[in-house]
C-alpha atoms as a PDB file:
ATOM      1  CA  UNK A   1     107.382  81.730 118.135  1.00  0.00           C
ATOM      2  CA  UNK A   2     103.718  81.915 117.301  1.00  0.00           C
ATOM      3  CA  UNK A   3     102.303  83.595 114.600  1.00  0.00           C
ATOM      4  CA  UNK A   4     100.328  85.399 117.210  1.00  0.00           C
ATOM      5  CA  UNK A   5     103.463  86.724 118.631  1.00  0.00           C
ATOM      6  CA  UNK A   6     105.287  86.867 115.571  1.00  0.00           C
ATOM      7  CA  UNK A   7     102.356  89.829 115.013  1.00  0.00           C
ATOM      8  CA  UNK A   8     102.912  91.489 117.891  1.00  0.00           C
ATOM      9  CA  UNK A   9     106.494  91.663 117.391  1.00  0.00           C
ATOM     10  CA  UNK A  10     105.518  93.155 114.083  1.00  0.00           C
ATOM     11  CA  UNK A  11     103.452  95.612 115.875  1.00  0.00           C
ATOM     12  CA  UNK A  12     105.848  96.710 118.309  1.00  0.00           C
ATOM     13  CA  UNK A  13     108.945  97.165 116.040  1.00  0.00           C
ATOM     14  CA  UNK A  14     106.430  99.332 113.961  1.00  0.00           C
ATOM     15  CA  UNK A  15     105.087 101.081 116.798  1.00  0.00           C
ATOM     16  CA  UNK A  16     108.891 101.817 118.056  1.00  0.00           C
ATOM     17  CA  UNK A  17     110.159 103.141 114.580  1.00  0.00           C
ATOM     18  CA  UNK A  18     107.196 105.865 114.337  1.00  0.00           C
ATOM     19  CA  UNK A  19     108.250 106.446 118.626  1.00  0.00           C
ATOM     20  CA  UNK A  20     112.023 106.834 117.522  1.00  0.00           C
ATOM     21  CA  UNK A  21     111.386 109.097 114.578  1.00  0.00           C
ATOM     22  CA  UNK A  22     109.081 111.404 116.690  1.00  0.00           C
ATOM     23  CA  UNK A  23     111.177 111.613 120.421  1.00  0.00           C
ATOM     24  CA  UNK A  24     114.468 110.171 119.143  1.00  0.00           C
ATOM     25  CA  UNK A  25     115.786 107.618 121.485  1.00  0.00           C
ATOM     26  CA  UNK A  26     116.933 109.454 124.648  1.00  0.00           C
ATOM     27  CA  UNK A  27     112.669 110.936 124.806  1.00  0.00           C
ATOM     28  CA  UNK A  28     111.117 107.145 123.588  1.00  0.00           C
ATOM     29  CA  UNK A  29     108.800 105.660 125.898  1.00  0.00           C
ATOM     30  CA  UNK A  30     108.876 101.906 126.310  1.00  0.00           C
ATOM     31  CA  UNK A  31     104.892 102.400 127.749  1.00  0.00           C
ATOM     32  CA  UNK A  32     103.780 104.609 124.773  1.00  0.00           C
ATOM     33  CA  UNK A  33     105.838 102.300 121.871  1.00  0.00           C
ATOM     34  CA  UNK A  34     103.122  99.210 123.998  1.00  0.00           C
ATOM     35  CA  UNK A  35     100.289 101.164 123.819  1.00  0.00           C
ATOM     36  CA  UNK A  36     100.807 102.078 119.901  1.00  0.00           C
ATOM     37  CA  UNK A  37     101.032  97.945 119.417  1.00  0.00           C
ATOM     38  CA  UNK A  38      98.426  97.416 121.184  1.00  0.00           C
ATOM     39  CA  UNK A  39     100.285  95.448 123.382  1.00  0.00           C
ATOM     40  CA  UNK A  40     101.091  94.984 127.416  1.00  0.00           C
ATOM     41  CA  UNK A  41     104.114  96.075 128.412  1.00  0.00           C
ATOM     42  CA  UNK A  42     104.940  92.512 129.487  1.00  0.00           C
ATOM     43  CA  UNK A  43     104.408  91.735 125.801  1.00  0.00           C
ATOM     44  CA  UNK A  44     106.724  94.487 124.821  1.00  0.00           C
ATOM     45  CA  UNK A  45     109.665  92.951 127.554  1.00  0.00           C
ATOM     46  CA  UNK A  46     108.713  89.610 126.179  1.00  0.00           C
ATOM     47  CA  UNK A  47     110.321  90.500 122.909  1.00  0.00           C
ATOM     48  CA  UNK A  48     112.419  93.331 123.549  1.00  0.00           C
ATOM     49  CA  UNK A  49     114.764  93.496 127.037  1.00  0.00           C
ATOM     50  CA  UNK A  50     115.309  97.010 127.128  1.00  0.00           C
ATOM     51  CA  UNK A  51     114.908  99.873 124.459  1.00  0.00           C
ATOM     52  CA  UNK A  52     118.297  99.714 123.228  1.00  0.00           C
ATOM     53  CA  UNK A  53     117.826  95.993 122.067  1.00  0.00           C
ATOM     54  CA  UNK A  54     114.665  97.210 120.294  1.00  0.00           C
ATOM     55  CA  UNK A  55     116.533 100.236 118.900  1.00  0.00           C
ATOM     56  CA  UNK A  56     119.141  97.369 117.516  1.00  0.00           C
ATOM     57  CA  UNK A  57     116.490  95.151 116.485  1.00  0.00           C
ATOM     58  CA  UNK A  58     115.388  98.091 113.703  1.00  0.00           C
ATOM     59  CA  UNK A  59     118.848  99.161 112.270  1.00  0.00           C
ATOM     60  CA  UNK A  60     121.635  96.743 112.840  1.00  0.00           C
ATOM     61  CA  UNK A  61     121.439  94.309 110.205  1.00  0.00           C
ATOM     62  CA  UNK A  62     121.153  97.088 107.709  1.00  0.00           C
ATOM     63  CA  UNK A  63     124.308  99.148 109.190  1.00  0.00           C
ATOM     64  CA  UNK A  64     126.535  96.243 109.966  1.00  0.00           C
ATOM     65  CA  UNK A  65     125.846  94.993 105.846  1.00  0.00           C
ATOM     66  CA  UNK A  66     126.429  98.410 105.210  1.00  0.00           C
ATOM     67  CA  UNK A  67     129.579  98.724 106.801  1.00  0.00           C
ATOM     68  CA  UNK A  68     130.939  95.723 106.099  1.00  0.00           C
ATOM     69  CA  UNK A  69     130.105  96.039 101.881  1.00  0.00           C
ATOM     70  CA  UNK A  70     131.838  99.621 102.088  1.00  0.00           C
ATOM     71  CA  UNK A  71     134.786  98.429 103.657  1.00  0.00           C
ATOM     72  CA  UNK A  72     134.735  95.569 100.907  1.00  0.00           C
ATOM     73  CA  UNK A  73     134.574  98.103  98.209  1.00  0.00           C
ATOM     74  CA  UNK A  74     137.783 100.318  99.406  1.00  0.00           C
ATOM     75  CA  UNK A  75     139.353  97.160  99.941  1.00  0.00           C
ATOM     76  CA  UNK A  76     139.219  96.442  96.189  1.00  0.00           C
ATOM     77  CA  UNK A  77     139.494  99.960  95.023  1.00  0.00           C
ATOM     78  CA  UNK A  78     142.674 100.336  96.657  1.00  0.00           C
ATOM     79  CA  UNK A  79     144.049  97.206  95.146  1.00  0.00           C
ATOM     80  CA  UNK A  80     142.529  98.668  91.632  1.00  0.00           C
ATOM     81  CA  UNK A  81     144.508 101.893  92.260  1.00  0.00           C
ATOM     82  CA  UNK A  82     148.045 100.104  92.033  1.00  0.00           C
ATOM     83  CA  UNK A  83     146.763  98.897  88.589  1.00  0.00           C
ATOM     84  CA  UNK A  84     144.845 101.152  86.949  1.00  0.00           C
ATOM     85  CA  UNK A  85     145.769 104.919  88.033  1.00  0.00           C
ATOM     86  CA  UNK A  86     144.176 107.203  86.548  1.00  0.00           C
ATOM     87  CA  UNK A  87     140.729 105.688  86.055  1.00  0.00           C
ATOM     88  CA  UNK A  88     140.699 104.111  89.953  1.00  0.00           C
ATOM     89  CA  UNK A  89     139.307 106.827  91.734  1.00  0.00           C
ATOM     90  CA  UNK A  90     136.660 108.338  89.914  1.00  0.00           C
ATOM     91  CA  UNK A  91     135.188 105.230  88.658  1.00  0.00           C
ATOM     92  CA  UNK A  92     135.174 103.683  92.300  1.00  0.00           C
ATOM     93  CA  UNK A  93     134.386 106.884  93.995  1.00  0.00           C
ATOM     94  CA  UNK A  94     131.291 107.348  91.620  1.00  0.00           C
ATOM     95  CA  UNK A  95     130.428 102.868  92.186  1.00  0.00           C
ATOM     96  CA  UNK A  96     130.536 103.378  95.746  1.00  0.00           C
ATOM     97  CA  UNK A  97     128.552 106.773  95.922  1.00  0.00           C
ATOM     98  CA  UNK A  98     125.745 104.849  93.731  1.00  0.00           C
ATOM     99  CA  UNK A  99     126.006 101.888  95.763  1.00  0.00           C
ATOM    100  CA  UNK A 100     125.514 103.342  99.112  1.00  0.00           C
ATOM    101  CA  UNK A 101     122.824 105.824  98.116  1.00  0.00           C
ATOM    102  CA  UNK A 102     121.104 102.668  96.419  1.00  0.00           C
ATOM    103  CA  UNK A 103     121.463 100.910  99.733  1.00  0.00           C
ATOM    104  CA  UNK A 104     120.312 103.636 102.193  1.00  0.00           C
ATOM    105  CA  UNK A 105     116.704 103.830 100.658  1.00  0.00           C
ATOM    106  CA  UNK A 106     116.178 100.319 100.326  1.00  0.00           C
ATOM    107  CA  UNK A 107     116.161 100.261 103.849  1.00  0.00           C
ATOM    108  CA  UNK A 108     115.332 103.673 104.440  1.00  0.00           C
ATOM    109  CA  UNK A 109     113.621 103.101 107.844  1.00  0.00           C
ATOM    110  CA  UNK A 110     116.716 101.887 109.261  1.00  0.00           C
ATOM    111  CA  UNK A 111     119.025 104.516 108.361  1.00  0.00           C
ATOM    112  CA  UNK A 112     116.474 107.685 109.495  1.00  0.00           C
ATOM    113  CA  UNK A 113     117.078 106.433 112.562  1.00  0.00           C
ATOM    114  CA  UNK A 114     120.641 105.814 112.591  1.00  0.00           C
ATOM    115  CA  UNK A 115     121.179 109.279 110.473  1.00  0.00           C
ATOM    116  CA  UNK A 116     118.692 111.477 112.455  1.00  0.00           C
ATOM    117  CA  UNK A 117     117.293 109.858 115.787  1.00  0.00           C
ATOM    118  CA  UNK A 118     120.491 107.622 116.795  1.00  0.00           C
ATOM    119  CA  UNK A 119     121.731 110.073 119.938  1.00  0.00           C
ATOM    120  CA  UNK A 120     122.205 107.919 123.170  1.00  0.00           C
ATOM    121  CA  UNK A 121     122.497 104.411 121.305  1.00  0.00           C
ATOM    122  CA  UNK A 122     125.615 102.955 119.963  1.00  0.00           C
ATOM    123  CA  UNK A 123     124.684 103.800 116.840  1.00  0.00           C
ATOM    124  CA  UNK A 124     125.198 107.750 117.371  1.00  0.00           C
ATOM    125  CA  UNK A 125     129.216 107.019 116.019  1.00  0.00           C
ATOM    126  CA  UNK A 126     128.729 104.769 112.669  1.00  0.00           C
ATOM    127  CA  UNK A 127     128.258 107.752 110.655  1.00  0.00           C
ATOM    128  CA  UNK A 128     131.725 108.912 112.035  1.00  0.00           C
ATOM    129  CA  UNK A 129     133.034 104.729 111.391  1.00  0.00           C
ATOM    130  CA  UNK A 130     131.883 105.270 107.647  1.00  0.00           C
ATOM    131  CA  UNK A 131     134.090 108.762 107.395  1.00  0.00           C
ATOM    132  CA  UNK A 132     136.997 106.812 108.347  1.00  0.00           C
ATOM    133  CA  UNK A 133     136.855 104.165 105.972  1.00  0.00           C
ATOM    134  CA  UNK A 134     136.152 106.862 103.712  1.00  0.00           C
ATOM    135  CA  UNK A 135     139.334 109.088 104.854  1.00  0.00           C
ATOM    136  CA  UNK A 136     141.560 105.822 105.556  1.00  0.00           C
ATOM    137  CA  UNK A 137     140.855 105.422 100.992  1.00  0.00           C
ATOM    138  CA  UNK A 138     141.333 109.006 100.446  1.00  0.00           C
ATOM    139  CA  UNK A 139     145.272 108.645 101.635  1.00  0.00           C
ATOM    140  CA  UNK A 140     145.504 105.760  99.639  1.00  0.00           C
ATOM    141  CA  UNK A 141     144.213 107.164  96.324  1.00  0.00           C
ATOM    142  CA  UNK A 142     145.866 110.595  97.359  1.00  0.00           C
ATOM    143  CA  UNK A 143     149.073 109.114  98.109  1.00  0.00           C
ATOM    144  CA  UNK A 144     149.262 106.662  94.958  1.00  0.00           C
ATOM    145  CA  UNK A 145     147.504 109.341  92.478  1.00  0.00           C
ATOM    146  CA  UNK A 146     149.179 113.030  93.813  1.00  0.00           C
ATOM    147  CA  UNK A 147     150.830 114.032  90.654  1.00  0.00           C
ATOM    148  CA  UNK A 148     152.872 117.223  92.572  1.00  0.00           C
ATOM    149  CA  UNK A 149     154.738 115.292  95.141  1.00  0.00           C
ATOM    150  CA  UNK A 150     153.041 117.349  97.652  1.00  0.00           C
ATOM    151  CA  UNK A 151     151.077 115.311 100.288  1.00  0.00           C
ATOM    152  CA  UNK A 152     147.579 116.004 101.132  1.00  0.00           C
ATOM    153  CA  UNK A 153     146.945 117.118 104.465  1.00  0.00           C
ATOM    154  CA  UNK A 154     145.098 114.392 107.273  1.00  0.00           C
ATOM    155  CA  UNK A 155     142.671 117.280 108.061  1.00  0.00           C
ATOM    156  CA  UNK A 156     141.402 118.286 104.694  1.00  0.00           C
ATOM    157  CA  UNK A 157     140.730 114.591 103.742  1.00  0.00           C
ATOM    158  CA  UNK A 158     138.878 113.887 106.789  1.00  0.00           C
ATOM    159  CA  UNK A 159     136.993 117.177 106.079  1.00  0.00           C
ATOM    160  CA  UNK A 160     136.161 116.252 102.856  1.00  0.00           C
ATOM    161  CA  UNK A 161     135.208 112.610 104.116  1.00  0.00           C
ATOM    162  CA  UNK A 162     133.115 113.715 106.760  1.00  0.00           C
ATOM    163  CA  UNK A 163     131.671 116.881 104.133  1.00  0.00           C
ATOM    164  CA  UNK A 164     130.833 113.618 101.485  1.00  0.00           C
ATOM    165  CA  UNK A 165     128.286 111.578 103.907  1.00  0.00           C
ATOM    166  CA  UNK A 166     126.626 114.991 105.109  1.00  0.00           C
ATOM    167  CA  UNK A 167     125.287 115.027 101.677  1.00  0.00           C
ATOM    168  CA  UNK A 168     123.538 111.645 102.451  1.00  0.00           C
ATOM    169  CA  UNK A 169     122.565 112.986 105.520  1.00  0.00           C
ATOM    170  CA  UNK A 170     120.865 115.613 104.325  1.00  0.00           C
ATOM    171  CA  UNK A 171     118.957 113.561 101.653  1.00  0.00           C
ATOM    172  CA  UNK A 172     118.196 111.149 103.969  1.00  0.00           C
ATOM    173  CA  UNK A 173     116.838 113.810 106.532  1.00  0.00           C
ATOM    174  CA  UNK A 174     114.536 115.781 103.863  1.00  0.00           C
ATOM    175  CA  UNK A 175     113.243 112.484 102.674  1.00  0.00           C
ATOM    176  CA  UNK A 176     113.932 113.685  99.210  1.00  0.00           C
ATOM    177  CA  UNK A 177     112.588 110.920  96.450  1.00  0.00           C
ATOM    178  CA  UNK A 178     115.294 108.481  95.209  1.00  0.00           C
ATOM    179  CA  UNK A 179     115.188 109.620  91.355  1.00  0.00           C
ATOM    180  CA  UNK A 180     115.798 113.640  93.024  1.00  0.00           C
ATOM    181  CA  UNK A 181     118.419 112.405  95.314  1.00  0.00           C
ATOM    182  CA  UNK A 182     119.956 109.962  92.447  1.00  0.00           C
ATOM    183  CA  UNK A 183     120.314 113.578  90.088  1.00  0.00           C
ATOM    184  CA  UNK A 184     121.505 115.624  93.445  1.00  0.00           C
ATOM    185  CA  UNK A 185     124.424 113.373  94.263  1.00  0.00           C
ATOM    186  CA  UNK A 186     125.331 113.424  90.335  1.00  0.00           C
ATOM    187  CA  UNK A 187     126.068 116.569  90.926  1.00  0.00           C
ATOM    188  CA  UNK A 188     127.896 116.062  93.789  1.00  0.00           C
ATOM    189  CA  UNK A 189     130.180 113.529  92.203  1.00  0.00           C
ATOM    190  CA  UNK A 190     130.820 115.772  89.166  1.00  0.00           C
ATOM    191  CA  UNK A 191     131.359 118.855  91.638  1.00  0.00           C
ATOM    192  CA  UNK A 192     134.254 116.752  93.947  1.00  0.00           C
ATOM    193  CA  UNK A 193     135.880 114.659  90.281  1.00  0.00           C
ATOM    194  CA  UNK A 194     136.741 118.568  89.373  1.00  0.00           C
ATOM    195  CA  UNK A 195     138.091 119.332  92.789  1.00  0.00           C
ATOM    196  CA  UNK A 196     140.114 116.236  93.066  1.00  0.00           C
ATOM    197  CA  UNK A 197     141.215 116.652  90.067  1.00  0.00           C
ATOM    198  CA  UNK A 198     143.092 120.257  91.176  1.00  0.00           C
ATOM    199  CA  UNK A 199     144.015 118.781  94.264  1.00  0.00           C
ATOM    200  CA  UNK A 200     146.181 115.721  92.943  1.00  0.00           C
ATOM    201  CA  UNK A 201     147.513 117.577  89.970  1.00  0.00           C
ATOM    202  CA  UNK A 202     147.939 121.177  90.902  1.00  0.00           C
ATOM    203  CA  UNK A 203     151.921 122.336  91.160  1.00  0.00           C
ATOM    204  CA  UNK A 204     152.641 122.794  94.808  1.00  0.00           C
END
Protein backbone atom coordinates (compact mmCIF):
# COMPACT_ATOMS: atom_id res chain seq x y z
CA UNK A 1 0.00 0.00 0.00
CA UNK A 2 1.19 3.50 -0.71
CA UNK A 3 1.82 5.98 1.65
CA UNK A 4 -0.67 7.97 -0.30
CA UNK A 5 -3.25 5.46 0.47
CA UNK A 6 -1.96 4.49 3.65
CA UNK A 7 -3.25 8.43 4.36
CA UNK A 8 -6.36 8.06 3.13
CA UNK A 9 -7.02 5.04 5.03
CA UNK A 10 -5.99 7.17 7.94
CA UNK A 11 -8.47 9.68 6.91
CA UNK A 12 -11.31 7.53 6.49
CA UNK A 13 -11.03 5.41 9.71
CA UNK A 14 -10.89 8.94 11.38
CA UNK A 15 -13.62 10.31 9.48
CA UNK A 16 -15.80 6.98 10.36
CA UNK A 17 -15.05 7.08 14.22
CA UNK A 18 -16.33 10.89 14.55
CA UNK A 19 -19.57 9.36 11.90
CA UNK A 20 -20.07 6.38 14.44
CA UNK A 21 -19.93 8.46 17.58
CA UNK A 22 -22.43 11.05 16.13
CA UNK A 23 -25.29 8.54 14.15
CA UNK A 24 -24.17 5.27 15.75
CA UNK A 25 -23.89 2.58 13.21
CA UNK A 26 -27.45 1.71 12.08
CA UNK A 27 -27.71 6.08 10.99
CA UNK A 28 -23.71 6.13 9.49
CA UNK A 29 -23.40 7.13 6.05
CA UNK A 30 -20.76 5.42 3.95
CA UNK A 31 -21.09 8.89 1.49
CA UNK A 32 -20.77 11.37 4.44
CA UNK A 33 -17.74 9.15 6.40
CA UNK A 34 -15.99 9.88 2.18
CA UNK A 35 -16.75 13.24 2.14
CA UNK A 36 -15.25 13.92 5.84
CA UNK A 37 -11.82 12.11 4.32
CA UNK A 38 -11.86 13.86 1.65
CA UNK A 39 -12.07 10.96 -0.28
CA UNK A 40 -14.30 9.27 -3.34
CA UNK A 41 -16.42 6.84 -2.39
CA UNK A 42 -14.50 4.42 -4.63
CA UNK A 43 -11.59 5.29 -2.33
CA UNK A 44 -13.66 4.56 0.68
CA UNK A 45 -14.77 0.78 -1.03
CA UNK A 46 -11.16 0.51 -1.95
CA UNK A 47 -10.27 0.08 1.67
CA UNK A 48 -13.32 -0.74 3.37
CA UNK A 49 -16.05 -3.43 1.65
CA UNK A 50 -18.94 -2.48 3.49
CA UNK A 51 -19.48 -0.42 6.80
CA UNK A 52 -19.40 -3.26 9.03
CA UNK A 53 -15.73 -4.15 7.95
CA UNK A 54 -14.90 -0.49 8.67
CA UNK A 55 -16.83 -0.63 11.96
CA UNK A 56 -14.39 -3.87 12.69
CA UNK A 57 -11.46 -2.22 11.38
CA UNK A 58 -11.83 0.51 14.53
CA UNK A 59 -12.60 -1.84 17.54
CA UNK A 60 -11.71 -5.43 17.03
CA UNK A 61 -8.22 -5.75 17.83
CA UNK A 62 -8.82 -3.86 21.01
CA UNK A 63 -12.01 -6.10 22.10
CA UNK A 64 -10.74 -9.44 20.97
CA UNK A 65 -7.17 -8.54 23.31
CA UNK A 66 -9.57 -7.52 25.69
CA UNK A 67 -11.47 -10.50 25.85
CA UNK A 68 -9.05 -12.81 25.49
CA UNK A 69 -6.60 -11.12 28.60
CA UNK A 70 -9.89 -11.22 30.86
CA UNK A 71 -10.57 -14.64 30.22
CA UNK A 72 -6.72 -15.24 30.97
CA UNK A 73 -7.04 -13.52 34.24
CA UNK A 74 -10.19 -15.69 35.64
CA UNK A 75 -8.43 -18.50 34.32
CA UNK A 76 -5.62 -17.94 36.85
CA UNK A 77 -7.71 -16.51 39.57
CA UNK A 78 -9.70 -19.50 39.73
CA UNK A 79 -6.70 -21.72 39.95
CA UNK A 80 -5.40 -19.08 42.80
CA UNK A 81 -8.71 -19.63 44.65
CA UNK A 82 -8.01 -23.47 45.36
CA UNK A 83 -4.74 -22.16 46.96
CA UNK A 84 -5.07 -19.20 48.57
CA UNK A 85 -8.83 -18.67 49.91
CA UNK A 86 -9.34 -16.02 51.54
CA UNK A 87 -7.09 -13.49 49.83
CA UNK A 88 -8.18 -14.87 46.01
CA UNK A 89 -11.02 -12.86 45.38
CA UNK A 90 -10.50 -9.52 46.48
CA UNK A 91 -7.02 -9.26 45.38
CA UNK A 92 -7.98 -10.59 41.78
CA UNK A 93 -11.28 -8.90 41.69
CA UNK A 94 -9.52 -5.49 42.55
CA UNK A 95 -6.20 -6.69 39.60
CA UNK A 96 -8.73 -7.27 37.11
CA UNK A 97 -11.00 -4.13 37.83
CA UNK A 98 -7.57 -2.01 37.50
CA UNK A 99 -6.55 -3.86 34.58
CA UNK A 100 -9.55 -3.47 32.47
CA UNK A 101 -10.26 0.14 33.39
CA UNK A 102 -6.42 0.70 32.51
CA UNK A 103 -7.11 -1.00 29.21
CA UNK A 104 -10.41 0.67 28.15
CA UNK A 105 -8.82 4.26 28.01
CA UNK A 106 -5.80 3.34 26.37
CA UNK A 107 -7.84 2.65 23.58
CA UNK A 108 -10.63 4.68 24.44
CA UNK A 109 -11.82 5.30 20.83
CA UNK A 110 -12.43 1.77 20.36
CA UNK A 111 -14.45 0.98 23.25
CA UNK A 112 -16.99 4.34 22.88
CA UNK A 113 -17.98 2.69 20.12
CA UNK A 114 -18.33 -0.75 21.21
CA UNK A 115 -19.88 0.62 24.75
CA UNK A 116 -22.18 3.36 23.28
CA UNK A 117 -22.58 3.28 19.34
CA UNK A 118 -22.19 -0.68 18.74
CA UNK A 119 -26.23 -1.39 17.96
CA UNK A 120 -26.59 -3.33 14.58
CA UNK A 121 -22.85 -4.68 14.46
CA UNK A 122 -21.64 -7.79 16.04
CA UNK A 123 -20.23 -6.00 18.52
CA UNK A 124 -23.71 -4.93 20.22
CA UNK A 125 -23.26 -8.54 22.51
CA UNK A 126 -19.43 -8.39 23.85
CA UNK A 127 -20.43 -6.34 26.67
CA UNK A 128 -22.93 -9.21 27.53
CA UNK A 129 -19.62 -11.98 26.53
CA UNK A 130 -17.56 -10.00 29.26
CA UNK A 131 -20.61 -10.47 32.02
CA UNK A 132 -20.33 -14.05 31.48
CA UNK A 133 -16.85 -14.56 32.00
CA UNK A 134 -17.43 -12.37 34.79
CA UNK A 135 -20.55 -14.51 36.24
CA UNK A 136 -18.96 -17.97 34.99
CA UNK A 137 -15.78 -16.62 38.09
CA UNK A 138 -18.33 -15.46 40.43
CA UNK A 139 -19.66 -19.34 40.89
CA UNK A 140 -16.30 -20.35 41.15
CA UNK A 141 -15.12 -17.98 43.90
CA UNK A 142 -18.76 -18.23 45.40
CA UNK A 143 -18.80 -21.84 45.37
CA UNK A 144 -15.08 -22.41 46.72
CA UNK A 145 -15.27 -19.25 49.26
CA UNK A 146 -19.30 -19.48 50.66
CA UNK A 147 -18.57 -19.91 54.27
CA UNK A 148 -22.64 -20.78 55.12
CA UNK A 149 -23.10 -23.74 52.92
CA UNK A 150 -25.79 -21.87 51.28
CA UNK A 151 -25.33 -21.48 47.46
CA UNK A 152 -25.57 -18.25 45.75
CA UNK A 153 -28.26 -17.88 43.43
CA UNK A 154 -27.40 -17.91 39.19
CA UNK A 155 -29.54 -14.71 39.01
CA UNK A 156 -28.03 -12.51 41.62
CA UNK A 157 -24.46 -13.25 40.31
CA UNK A 158 -25.30 -12.49 36.86
CA UNK A 159 -26.98 -9.32 38.26
CA UNK A 160 -24.17 -8.33 40.00
CA UNK A 161 -21.89 -9.24 36.88
CA UNK A 162 -23.83 -7.43 34.52
CA UNK A 163 -24.38 -4.33 37.53
CA UNK A 164 -20.10 -4.41 37.69
CA UNK A 165 -19.38 -3.47 33.80
CA UNK A 166 -22.35 -0.81 33.86
CA UNK A 167 -20.03 1.06 36.02
CA UNK A 168 -17.48 1.07 33.09
CA UNK A 169 -20.12 1.89 30.96
CA UNK A 170 -21.04 4.72 32.49
CA UNK A 171 -17.44 6.09 32.83
CA UNK A 172 -16.78 5.32 29.55
CA UNK A 173 -20.04 7.13 28.30
CA UNK A 174 -19.45 10.51 30.42
CA UNK A 175 -15.91 10.53 29.25
CA UNK A 176 -14.94 11.09 32.81
CA UNK A 177 -10.86 11.68 33.09
CA UNK A 178 -8.86 8.50 33.96
CA UNK A 179 -7.43 9.82 37.48
CA UNK A 180 -11.66 10.62 38.35
CA UNK A 181 -12.66 7.33 37.01
CA UNK A 182 -9.43 5.51 38.68
CA UNK A 183 -10.90 7.15 42.41
CA UNK A 184 -14.75 6.28 41.24
CA UNK A 185 -14.16 2.59 40.67
CA UNK A 186 -12.08 2.57 44.13
CA UNK A 187 -15.03 3.10 45.47
CA UNK A 188 -16.75 0.71 43.72
CA UNK A 189 -14.38 -2.06 44.64
CA UNK A 190 -14.45 -1.11 48.35
CA UNK A 191 -18.42 -0.79 48.12
CA UNK A 192 -18.83 -4.69 46.45
CA UNK A 193 -15.41 -6.29 48.94
CA UNK A 194 -18.09 -5.26 51.88
CA UNK A 195 -21.02 -6.81 50.11
CA UNK A 196 -19.25 -9.94 49.20
CA UNK A 197 -18.05 -10.16 52.18
CA UNK A 198 -21.92 -10.56 53.80
CA UNK A 199 -22.82 -12.59 51.04
CA UNK A 200 -20.17 -15.53 51.45
CA UNK A 201 -20.15 -15.36 55.20
CA UNK A 202 -23.57 -14.43 56.38
CA UNK A 203 -25.53 -17.55 58.31
CA UNK A 204 -28.22 -18.71 55.97
Amino acid sequence: MSYSSNLTRERILESAWQEFMEHGYQNANMRRIAQRAKATTGALYNHFANKAVLFDALVQEPAEEMLAQFQAIHRQAEEKVFVQPESSMEEQACAGTDWILDYIYKHMEAFRLILCRSEGTRWSTYLEQLIEVEEQAYRVYCDALGKNGKRVEDMFLHVTAATGFQYLVELVSHDLPYEQAVAVMDSVKRYSMAGWQEILRAKP
